[in-house]
C-alpha atoms as a PDB file:
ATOM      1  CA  UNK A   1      -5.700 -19.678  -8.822  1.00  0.00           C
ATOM      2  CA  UNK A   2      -3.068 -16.897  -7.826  1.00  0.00           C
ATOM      3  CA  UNK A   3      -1.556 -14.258 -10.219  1.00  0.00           C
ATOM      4  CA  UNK A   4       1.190 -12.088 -10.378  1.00  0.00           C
ATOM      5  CA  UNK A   5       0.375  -8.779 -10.985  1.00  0.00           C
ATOM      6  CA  UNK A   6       2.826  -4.939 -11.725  1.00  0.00           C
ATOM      7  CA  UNK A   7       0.944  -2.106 -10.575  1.00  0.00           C
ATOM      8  CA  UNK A   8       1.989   1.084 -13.112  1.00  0.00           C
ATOM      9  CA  UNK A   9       2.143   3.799 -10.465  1.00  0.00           C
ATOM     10  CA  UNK A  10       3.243   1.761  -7.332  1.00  0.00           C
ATOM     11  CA  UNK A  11       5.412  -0.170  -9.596  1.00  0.00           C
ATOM     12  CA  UNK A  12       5.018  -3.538  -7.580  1.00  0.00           C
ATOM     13  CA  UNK A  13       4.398  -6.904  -7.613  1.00  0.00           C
ATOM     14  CA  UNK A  14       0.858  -8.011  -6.350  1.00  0.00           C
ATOM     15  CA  UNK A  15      -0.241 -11.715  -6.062  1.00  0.00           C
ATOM     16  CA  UNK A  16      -3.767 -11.689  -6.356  1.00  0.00           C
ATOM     17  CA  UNK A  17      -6.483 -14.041  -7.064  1.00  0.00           C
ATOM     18  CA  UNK A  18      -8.405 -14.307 -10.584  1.00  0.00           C
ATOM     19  CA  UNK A  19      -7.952 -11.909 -13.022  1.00  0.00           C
ATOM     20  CA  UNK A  20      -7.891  -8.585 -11.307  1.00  0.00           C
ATOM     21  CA  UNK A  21      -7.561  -5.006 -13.242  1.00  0.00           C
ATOM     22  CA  UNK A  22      -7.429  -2.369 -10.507  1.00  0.00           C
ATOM     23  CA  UNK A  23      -4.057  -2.262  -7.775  1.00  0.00           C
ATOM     24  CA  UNK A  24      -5.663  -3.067  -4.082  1.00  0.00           C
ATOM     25  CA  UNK A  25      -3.597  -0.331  -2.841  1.00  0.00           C
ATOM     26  CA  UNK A  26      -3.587   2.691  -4.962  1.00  0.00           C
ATOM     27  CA  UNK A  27      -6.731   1.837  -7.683  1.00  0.00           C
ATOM     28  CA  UNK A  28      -4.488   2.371 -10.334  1.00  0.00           C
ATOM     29  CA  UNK A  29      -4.262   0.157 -13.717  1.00  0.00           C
ATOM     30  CA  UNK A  30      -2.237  -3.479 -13.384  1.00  0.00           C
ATOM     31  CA  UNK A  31      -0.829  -5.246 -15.925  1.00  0.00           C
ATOM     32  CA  UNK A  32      -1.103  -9.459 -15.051  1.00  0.00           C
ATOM     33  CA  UNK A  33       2.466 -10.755 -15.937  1.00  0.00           C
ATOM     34  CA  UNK A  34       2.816 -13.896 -17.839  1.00  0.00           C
ATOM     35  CA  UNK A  35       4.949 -15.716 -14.899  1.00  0.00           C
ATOM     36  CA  UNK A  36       3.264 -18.524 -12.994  1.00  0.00           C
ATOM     37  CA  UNK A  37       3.206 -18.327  -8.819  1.00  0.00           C
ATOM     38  CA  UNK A  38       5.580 -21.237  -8.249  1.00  0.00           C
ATOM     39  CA  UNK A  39       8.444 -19.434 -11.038  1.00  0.00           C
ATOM     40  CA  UNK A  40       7.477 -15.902  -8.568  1.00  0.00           C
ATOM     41  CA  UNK A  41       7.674 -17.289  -5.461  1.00  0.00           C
ATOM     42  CA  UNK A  42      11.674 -19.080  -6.558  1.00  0.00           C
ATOM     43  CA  UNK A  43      12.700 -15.844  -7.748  1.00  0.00           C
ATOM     44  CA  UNK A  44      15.280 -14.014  -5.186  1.00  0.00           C
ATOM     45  CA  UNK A  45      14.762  -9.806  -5.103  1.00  0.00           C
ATOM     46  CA  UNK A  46      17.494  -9.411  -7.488  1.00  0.00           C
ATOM     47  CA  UNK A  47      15.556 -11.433 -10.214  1.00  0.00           C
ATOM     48  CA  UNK A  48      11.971 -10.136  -9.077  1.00  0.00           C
ATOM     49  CA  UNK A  49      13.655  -6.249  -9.488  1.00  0.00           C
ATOM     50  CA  UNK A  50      15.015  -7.486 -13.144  1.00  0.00           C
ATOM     51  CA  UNK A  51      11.863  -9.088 -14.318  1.00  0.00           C
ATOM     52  CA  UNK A  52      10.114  -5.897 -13.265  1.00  0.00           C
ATOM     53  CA  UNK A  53      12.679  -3.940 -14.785  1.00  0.00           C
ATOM     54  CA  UNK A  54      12.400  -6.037 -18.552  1.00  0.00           C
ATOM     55  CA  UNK A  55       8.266  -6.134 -18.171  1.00  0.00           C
ATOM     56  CA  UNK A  56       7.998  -2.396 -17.989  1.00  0.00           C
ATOM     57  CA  UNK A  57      10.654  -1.890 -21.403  1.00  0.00           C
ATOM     58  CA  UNK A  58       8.898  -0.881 -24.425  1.00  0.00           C
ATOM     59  CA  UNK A  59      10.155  -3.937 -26.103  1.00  0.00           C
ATOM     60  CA  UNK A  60       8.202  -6.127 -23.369  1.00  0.00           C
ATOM     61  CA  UNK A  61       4.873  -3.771 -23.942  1.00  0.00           C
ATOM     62  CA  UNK A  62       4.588  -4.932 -28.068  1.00  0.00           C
ATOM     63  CA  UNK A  63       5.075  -8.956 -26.893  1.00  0.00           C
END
C-alpha cells in the first residue's frame, strides 16, 4: 500500500510504501499525512502546496 508522506526539513511530499519514519532523501523525521494516494495523486500543485501549507499549522499538529 502507498503513503503520503511531509518531510520536516525538506518540507515535501514523499509517496512511499508502508509506514516509513525517516525522509529517503535527507534522514530527517516524516510525518505520514492522513490523505489516501488516489485523493494525492487528483490534487493539482496549488492544492498539494495548500494541504502542505494547513498540515504543518499548529492547529493541524493537536488533530
Amino acid at each position: 500500500m502507498l503513503y503520503i508522506h511531509l518531510c520536516n526539513d525538506c518540507n515535501r511530499f514523499h509517496i512511499l510504501n508502508g509506514h516509513k519514519s525517516k525522509c529517503p532523501i535527507c534522514d530527517a523525521t516524516m510525518q505520514e499525512m492522513k490523505l489516501d494516494f488516489m485523493h494525492y495523486v487528483q490534487m493539482n500543485e496549488k492544492e498539494r502546496e495548500a494541504y502542505k501549507k494547513e498540515s504543518r499549522s499548529p492547529r493541524a499538529a493537536h488533530q
